[in-house]
C-alpha atoms as a PDB file:
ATOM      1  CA  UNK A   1     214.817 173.933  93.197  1.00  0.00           C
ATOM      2  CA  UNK A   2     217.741 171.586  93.979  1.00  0.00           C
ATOM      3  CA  UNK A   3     217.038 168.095  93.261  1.00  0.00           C
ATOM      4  CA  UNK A   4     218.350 166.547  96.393  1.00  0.00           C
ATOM      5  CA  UNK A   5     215.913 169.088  98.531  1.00  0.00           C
ATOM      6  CA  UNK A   6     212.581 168.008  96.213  1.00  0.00           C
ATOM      7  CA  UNK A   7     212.567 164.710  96.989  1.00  0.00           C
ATOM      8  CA  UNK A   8     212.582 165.006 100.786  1.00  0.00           C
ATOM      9  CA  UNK A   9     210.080 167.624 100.369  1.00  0.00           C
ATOM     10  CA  UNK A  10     207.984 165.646  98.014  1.00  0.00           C
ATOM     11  CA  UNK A  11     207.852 162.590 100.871  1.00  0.00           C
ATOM     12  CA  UNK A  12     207.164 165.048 103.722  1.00  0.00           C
ATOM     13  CA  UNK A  13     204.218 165.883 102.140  1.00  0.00           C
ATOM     14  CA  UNK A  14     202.935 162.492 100.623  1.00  0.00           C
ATOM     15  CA  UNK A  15     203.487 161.076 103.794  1.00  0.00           C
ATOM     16  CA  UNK A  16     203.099 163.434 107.118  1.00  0.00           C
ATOM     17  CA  UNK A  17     200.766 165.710 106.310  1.00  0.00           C
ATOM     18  CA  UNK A  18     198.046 163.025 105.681  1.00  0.00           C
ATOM     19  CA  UNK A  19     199.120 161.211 108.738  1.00  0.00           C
ATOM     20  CA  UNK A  20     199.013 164.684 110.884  1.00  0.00           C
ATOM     21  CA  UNK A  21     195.468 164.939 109.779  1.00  0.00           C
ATOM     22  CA  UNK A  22     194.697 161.027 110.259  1.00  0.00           C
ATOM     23  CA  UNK A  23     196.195 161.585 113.900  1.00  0.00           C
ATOM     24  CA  UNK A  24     194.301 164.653 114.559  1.00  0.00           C
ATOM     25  CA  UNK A  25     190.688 163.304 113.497  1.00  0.00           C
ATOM     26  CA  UNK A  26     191.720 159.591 116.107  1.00  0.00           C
ATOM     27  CA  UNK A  27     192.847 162.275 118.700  1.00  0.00           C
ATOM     28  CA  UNK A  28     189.342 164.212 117.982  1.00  0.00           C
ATOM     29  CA  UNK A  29     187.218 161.352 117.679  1.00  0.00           C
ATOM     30  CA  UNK A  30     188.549 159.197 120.677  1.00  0.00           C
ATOM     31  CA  UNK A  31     187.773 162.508 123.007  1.00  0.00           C
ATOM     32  CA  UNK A  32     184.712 162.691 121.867  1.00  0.00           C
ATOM     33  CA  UNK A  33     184.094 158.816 121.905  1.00  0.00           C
ATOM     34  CA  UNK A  34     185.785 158.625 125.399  1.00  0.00           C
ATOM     35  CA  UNK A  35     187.839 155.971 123.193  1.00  0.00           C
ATOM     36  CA  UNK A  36     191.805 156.309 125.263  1.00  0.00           C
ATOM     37  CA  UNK A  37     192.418 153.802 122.633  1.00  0.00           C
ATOM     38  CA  UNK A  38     192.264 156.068 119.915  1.00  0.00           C
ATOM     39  CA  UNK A  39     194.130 158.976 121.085  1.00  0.00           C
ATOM     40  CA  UNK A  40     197.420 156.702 122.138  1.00  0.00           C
ATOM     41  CA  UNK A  41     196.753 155.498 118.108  1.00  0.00           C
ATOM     42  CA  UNK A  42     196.931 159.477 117.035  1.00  0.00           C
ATOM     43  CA  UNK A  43     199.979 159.577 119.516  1.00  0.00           C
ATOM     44  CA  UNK A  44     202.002 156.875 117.143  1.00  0.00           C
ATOM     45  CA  UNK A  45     200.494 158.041 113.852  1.00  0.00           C
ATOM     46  CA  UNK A  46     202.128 161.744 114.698  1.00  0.00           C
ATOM     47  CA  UNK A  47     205.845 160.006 115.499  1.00  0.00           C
ATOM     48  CA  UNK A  48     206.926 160.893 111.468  1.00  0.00           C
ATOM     49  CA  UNK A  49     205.672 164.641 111.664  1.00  0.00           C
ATOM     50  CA  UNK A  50     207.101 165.289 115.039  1.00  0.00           C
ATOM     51  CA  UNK A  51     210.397 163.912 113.754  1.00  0.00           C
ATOM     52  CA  UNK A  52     210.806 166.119 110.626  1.00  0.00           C
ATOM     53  CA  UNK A  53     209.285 168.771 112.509  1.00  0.00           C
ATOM     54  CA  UNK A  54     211.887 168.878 115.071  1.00  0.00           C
ATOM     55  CA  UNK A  55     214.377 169.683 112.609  1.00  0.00           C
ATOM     56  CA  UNK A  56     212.252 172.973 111.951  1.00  0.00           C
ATOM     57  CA  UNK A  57     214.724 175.877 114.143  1.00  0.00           C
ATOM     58  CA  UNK A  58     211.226 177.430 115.860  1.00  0.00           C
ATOM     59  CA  UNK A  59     210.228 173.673 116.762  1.00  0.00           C
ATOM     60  CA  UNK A  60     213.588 172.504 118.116  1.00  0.00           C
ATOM     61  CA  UNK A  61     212.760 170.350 120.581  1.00  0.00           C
ATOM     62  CA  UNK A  62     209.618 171.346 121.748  1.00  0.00           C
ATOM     63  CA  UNK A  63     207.833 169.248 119.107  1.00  0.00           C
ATOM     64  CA  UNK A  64     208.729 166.092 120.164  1.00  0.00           C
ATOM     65  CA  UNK A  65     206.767 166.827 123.176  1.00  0.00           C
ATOM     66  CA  UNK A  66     203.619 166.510 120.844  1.00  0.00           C
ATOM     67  CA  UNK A  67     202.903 162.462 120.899  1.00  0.00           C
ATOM     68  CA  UNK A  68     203.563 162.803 125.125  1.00  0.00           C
ATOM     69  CA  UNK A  69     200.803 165.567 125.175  1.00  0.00           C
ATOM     70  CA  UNK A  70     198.628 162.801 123.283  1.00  0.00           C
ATOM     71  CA  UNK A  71     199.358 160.711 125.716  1.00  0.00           C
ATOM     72  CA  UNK A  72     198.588 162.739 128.334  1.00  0.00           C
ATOM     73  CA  UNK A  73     195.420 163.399 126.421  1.00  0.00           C
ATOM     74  CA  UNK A  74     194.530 159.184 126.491  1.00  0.00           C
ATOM     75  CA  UNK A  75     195.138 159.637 129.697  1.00  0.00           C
ATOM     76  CA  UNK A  76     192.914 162.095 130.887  1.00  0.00           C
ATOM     77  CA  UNK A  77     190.126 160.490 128.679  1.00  0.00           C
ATOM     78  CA  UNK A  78     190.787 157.185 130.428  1.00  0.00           C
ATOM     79  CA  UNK A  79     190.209 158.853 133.270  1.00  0.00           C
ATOM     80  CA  UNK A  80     187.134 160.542 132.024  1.00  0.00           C
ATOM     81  CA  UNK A  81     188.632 164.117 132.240  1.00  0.00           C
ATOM     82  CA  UNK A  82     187.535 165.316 128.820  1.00  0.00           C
ATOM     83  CA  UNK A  83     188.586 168.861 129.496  1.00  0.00           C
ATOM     84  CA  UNK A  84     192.435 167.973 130.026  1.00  0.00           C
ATOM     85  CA  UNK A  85     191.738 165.405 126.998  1.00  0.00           C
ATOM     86  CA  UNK A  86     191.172 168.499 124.919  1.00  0.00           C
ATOM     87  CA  UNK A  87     193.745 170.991 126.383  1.00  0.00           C
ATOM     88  CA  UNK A  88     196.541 168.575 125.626  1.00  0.00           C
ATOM     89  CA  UNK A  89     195.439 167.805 122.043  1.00  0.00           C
ATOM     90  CA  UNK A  90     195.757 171.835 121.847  1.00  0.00           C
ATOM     91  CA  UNK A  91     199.499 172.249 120.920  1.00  0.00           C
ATOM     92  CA  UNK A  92     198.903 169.769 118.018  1.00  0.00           C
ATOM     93  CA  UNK A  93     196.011 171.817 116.703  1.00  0.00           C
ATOM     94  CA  UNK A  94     197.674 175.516 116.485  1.00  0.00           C
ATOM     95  CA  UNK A  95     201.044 173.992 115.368  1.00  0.00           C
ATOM     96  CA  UNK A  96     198.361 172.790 112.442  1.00  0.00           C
ATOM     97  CA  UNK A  97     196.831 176.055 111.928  1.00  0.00           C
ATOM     98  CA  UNK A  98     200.144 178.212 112.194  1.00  0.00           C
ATOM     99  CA  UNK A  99     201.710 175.988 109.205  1.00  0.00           C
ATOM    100  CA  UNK A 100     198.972 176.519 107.103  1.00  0.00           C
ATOM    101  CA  UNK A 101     198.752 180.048 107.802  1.00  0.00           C
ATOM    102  CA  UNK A 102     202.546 179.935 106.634  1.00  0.00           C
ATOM    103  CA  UNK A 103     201.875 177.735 103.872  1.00  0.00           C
ATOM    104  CA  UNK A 104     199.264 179.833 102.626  1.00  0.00           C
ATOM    105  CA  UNK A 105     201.215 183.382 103.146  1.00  0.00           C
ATOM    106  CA  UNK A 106     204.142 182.063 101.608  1.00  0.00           C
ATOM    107  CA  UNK A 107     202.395 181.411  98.582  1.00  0.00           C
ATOM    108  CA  UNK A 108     200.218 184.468  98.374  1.00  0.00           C
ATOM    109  CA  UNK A 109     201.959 187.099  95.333  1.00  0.00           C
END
């Protein structure tokens, strides 16, 4: 692997990957807590991973859209509309679940 492409790698996953999760559990547990405060915290901590993200061809644009459905999502559960709360925290959950089903095919022998 080329030297110059590890250590961007290496960073991308020390750094967003735990943060994705971190956002997704705030997002999760301010829903369920009713907690708007929460989800607009998930809506910063996922800034990084939309950023890199974006860069991805299939995710061109549409994945900076991620932190506004977040918002969207604080807002509904400010408004104590827990089923739009949850409907906008969707994209964020099967862009998680497609990349590990692509992690995990691509290293399958």
């Amino acid at each position: 692997m080329n030297e110059f492409l590890a250590i961007p790698l290496v960073s991308f996953f020390i750094f967003n990957w735990p943060l994705y999760v971190i956002a997704l559990l705030f997002g999760v547990i301010g829903v369920m807590n009713r907690q708007w405060g929460l989800v607009l915290l998930s809506a910063v901590l996922i800034l990084p991973f939309t950023y890199v993200l974006n860069g991805i061809s299939p995710f061109a644009g549409f994945s900076l859209l991620l932190p506004i459905f977040h918002i969207g999502s604080a807002v509904a559960t400010k408004d104590d509309n827990e089923t739009w709360a949850w409907v906008l925290l969707a994209p964020t959950f099967v862009i998680r679940m497609w990349l590990l089903m692509v992690a995990v095919v691509k290293t399958m022998p």
